[in-house]
C-alpha atoms as a PDB file:
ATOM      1  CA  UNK A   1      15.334  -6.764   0.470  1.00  0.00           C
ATOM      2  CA  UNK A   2      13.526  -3.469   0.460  1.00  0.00           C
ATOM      3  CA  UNK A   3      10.148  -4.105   1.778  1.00  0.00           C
ATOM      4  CA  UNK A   4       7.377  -1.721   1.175  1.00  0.00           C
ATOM      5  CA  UNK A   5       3.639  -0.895   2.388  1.00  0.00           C
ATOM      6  CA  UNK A   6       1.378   0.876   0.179  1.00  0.00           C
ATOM      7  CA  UNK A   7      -1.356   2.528   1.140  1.00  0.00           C
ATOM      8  CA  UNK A   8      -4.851   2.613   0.000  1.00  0.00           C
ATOM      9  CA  UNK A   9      -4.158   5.968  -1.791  1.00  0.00           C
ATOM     10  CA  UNK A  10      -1.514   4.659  -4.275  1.00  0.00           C
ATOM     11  CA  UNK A  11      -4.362   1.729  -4.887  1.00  0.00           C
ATOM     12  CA  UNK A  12      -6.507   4.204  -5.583  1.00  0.00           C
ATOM     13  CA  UNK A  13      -4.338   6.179  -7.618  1.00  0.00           C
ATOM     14  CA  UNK A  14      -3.889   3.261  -9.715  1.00  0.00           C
ATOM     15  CA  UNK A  15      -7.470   2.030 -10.562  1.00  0.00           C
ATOM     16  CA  UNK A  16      -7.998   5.666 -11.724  1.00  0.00           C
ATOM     17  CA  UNK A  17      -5.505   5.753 -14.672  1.00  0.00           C
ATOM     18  CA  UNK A  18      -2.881   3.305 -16.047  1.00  0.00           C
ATOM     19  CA  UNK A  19      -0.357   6.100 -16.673  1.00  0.00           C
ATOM     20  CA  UNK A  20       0.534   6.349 -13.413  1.00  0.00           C
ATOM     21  CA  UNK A  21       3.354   5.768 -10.968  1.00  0.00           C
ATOM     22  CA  UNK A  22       1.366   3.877  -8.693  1.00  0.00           C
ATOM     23  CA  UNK A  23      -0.210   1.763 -11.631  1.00  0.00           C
ATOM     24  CA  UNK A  24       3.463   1.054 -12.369  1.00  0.00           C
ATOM     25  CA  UNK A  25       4.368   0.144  -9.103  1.00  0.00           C
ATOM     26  CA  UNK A  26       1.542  -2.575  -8.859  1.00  0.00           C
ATOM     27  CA  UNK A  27       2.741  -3.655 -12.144  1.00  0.00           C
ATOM     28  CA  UNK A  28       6.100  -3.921 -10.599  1.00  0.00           C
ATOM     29  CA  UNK A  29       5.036  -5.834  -8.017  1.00  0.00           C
ATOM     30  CA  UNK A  30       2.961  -8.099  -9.913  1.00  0.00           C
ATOM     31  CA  UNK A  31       6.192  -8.896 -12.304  1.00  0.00           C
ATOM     32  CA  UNK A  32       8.532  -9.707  -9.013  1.00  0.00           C
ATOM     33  CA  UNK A  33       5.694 -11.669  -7.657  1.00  0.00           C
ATOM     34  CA  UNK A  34       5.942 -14.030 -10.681  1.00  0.00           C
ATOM     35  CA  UNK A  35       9.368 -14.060  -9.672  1.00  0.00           C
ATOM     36  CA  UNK A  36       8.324 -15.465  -6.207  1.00  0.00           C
ATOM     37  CA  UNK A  37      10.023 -11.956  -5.143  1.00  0.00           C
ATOM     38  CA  UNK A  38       7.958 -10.065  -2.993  1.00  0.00           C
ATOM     39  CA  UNK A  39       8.556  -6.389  -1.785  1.00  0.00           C
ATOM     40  CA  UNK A  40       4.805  -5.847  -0.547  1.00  0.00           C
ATOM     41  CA  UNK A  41       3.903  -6.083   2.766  1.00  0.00           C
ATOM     42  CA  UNK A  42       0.301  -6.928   3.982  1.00  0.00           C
ATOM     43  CA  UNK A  43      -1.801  -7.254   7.010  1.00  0.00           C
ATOM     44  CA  UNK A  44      -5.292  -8.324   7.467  1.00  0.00           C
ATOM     45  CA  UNK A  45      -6.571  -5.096   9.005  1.00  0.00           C
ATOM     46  CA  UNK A  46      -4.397  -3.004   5.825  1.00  0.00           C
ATOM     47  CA  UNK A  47      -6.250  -5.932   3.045  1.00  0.00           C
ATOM     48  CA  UNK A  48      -9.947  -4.839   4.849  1.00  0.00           C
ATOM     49  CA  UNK A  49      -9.216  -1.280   4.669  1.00  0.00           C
ATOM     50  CA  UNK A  50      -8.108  -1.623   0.724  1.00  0.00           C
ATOM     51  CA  UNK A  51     -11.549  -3.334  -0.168  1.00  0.00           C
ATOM     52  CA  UNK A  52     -13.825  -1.138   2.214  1.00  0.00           C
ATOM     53  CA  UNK A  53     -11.992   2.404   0.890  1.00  0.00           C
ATOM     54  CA  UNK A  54     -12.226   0.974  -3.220  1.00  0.00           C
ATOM     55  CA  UNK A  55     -15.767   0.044  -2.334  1.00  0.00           C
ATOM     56  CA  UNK A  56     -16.938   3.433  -1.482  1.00  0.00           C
ATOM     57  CA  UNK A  57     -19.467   4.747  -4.096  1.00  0.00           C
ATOM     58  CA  UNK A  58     -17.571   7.943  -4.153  1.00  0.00           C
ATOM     59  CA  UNK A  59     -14.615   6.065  -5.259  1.00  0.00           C
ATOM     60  CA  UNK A  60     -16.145   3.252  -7.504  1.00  0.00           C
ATOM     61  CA  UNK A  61     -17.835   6.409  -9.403  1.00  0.00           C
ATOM     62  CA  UNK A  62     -14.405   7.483 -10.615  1.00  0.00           C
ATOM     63  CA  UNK A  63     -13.771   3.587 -12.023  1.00  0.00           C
ATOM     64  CA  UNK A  64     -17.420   2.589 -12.531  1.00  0.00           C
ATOM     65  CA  UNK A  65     -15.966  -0.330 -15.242  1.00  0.00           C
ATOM     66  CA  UNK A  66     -14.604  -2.129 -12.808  1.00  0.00           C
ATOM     67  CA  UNK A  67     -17.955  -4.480 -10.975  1.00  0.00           C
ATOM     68  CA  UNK A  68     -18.009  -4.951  -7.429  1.00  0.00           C
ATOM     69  CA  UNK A  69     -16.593  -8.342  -7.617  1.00  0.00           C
ATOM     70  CA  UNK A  70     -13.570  -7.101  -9.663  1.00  0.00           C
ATOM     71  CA  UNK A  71     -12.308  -4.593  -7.280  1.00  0.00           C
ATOM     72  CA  UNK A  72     -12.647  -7.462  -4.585  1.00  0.00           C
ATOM     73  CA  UNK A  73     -10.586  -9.446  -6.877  1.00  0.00           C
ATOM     74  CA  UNK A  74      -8.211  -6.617  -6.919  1.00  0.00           C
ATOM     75  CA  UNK A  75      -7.763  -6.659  -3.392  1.00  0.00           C
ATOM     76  CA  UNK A  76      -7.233 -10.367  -3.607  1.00  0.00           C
ATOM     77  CA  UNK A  77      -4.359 -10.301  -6.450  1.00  0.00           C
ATOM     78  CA  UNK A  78      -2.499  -7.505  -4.600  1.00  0.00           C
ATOM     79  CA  UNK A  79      -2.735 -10.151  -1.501  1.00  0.00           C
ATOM     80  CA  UNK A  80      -1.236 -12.696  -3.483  1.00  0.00           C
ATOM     81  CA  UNK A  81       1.504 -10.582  -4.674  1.00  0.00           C
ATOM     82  CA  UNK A  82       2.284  -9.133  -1.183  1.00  0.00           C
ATOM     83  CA  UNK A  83       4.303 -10.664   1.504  1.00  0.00           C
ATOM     84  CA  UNK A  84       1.545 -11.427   4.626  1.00  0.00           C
ATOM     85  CA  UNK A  85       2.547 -10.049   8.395  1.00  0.00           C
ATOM     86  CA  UNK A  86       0.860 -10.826  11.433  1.00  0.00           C
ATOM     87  CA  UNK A  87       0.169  -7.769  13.724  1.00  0.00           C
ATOM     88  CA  UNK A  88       1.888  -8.452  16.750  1.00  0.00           C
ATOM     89  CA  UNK A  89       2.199  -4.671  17.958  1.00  0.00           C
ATOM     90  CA  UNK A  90      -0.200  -2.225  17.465  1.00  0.00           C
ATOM     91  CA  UNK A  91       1.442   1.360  17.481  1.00  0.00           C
ATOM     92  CA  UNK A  92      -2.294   3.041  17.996  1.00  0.00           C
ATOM     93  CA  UNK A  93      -2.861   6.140  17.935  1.00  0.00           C
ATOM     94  CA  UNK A  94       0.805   7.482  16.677  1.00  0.00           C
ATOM     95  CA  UNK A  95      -0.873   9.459  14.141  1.00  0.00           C
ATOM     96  CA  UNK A  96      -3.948  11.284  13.223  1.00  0.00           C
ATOM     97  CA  UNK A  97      -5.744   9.137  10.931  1.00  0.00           C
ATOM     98  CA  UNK A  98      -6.662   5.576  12.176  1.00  0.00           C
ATOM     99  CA  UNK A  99      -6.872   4.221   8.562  1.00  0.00           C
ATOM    100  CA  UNK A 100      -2.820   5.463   8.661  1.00  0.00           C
ATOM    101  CA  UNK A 101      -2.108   3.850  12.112  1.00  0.00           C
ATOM    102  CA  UNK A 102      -2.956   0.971   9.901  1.00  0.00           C
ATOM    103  CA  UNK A 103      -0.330   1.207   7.681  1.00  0.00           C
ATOM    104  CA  UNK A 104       2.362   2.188  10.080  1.00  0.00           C
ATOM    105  CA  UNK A 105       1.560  -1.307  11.901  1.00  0.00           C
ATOM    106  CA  UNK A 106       2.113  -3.350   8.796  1.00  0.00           C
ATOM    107  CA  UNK A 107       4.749  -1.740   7.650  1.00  0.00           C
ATOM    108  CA  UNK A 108       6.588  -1.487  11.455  1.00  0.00           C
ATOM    109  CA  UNK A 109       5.230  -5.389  12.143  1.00  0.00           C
ATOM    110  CA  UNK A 110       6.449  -6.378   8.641  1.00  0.00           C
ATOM    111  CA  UNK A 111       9.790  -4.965   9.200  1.00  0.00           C
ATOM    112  CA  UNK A 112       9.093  -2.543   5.871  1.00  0.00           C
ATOM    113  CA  UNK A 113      12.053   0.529   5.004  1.00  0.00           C
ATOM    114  CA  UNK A 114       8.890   2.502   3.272  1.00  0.00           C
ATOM    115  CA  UNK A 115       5.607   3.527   3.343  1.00  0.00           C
ATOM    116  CA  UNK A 116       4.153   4.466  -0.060  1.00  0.00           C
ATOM    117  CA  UNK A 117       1.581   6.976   0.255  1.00  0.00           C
ATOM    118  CA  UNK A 118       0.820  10.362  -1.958  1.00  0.00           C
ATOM    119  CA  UNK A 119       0.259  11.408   1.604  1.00  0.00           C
ATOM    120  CA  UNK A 120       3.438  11.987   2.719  1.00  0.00           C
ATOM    121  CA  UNK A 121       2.477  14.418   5.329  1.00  0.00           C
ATOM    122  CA  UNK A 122       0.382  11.887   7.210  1.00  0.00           C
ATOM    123  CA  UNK A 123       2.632   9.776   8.370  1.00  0.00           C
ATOM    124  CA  UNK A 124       4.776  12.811  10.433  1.00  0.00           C
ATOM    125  CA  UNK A 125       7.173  11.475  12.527  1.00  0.00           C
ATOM    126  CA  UNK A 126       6.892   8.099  11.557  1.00  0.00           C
ATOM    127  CA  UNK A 127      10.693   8.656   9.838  1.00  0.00           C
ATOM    128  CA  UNK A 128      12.411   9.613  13.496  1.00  0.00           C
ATOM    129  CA  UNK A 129      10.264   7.079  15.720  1.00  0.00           C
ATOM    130  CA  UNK A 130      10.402   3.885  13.006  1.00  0.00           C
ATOM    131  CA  UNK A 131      12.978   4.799  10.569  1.00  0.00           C
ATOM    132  CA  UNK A 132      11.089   4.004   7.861  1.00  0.00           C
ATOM    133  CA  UNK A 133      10.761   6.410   4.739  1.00  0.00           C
ATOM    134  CA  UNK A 134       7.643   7.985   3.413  1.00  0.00           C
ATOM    135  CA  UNK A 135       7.578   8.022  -0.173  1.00  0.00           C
ATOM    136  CA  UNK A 136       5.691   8.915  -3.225  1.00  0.00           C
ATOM    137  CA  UNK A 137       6.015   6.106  -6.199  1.00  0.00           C
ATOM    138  CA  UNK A 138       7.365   8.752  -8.063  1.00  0.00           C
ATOM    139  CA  UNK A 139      10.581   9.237  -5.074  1.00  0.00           C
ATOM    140  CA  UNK A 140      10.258   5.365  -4.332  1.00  0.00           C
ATOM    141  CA  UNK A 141      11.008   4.649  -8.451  1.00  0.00           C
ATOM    142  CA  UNK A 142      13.833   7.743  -8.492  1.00  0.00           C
ATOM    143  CA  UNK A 143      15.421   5.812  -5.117  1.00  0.00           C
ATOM    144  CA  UNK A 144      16.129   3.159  -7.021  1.00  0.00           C
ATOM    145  CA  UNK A 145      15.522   0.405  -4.447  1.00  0.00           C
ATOM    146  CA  UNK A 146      13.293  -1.752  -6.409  1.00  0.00           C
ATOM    147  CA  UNK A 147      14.431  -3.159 -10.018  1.00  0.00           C
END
C-alpha cells in the first residue's frame, strides 16, 4: 500500500476551495476510508498541528463559514480516515521548519512513500536521507499510486 502524510498546507488548501487537488485528495481518502482502506498516515503531534494552524484567525478569515467547532470536527474526520502511528523516533531538527520536522516523523514513523505538501521545497533532502517522495496532489494524482 502507498501510504501518505499530508501536511497542514494541502488541509488548508482544501477548506479554501472545493475545486482543488487537495479537496480531491481528502475526498479520496474519505471514499477508501469507507472502504476500511486507509492511505493516510497520522500522529498526535501532526493531528495538534492541523487544528492549531486551521484555527489561526488569519486562516479561519479565508473560510469564515466554517465555526470553530466545525474545523475541530474536520480535524477529527481526517483522524478517522487516517491510519494512526505512534512516534517512536523523532528525526528533530532535519529541516528548517519544526511544524515540517513534524511531518517527516509521521510519515518516517508511519513507514509513508510520500509527503504531500505544496511545499515541496521544505522538505530538502528528506528524498536521499528517507526515501520518501515529496509531492504536490496534483504529481501524487498524475503518479497514479492511489485509485
Amino acid at each position: 500500500m502507498y501510504k501518505i502524510v499530508i501536511d497542514t498546507n494541502v488541509v488548508l488548501s482544501a477548506l479554501f476551495s472545493s475545486k482543488g487537488k487537495s479537496y480531491q485528495l481528502i475526498e479520496l481518502l474519505t471514499a477508501q476510508a469507507l472502504k476500511d482502506v486507509h492511505y493516510n498516515v497520522i500522529s498526535v503531534p501532526l493531528a495538534l498541528e492541523f487544528e492549531e494552524v486551521l484555527l489561526r484567525p488569519k486562516n479561519r478569515q479565508k473560510y469564515d463559514y466554517f465555526s470553530e467547532q466545525e474545523i475541530r470536527l474536520i480535524v477529527s474526520d481526517i483522524v478517522a480516515i487516517s491510519h494512526k502511528t505512534k512516534l517512536h523516533f523523532l528525526w528533530r531538527p532535519f529541516l528548517k521548519d519544526s511544524f515540517d520536522d513534524k511531518v517527516l516523523e509521521t510519515a518516517v514513523n508511519g513507514q509513508a512513500k510520500a509527503i504531500i505538501t505544496y511545499n515541496t521545497k521544505d522538505f530538502e533532502g528528506v528524498k536521499k536521507y528517507f526515501g520518501i517522495d515529496i509531492l504536490t496532489p496534483a504529481e501524487l494524482f498524475d503518479k497514479g499510486v492511489l485509485p
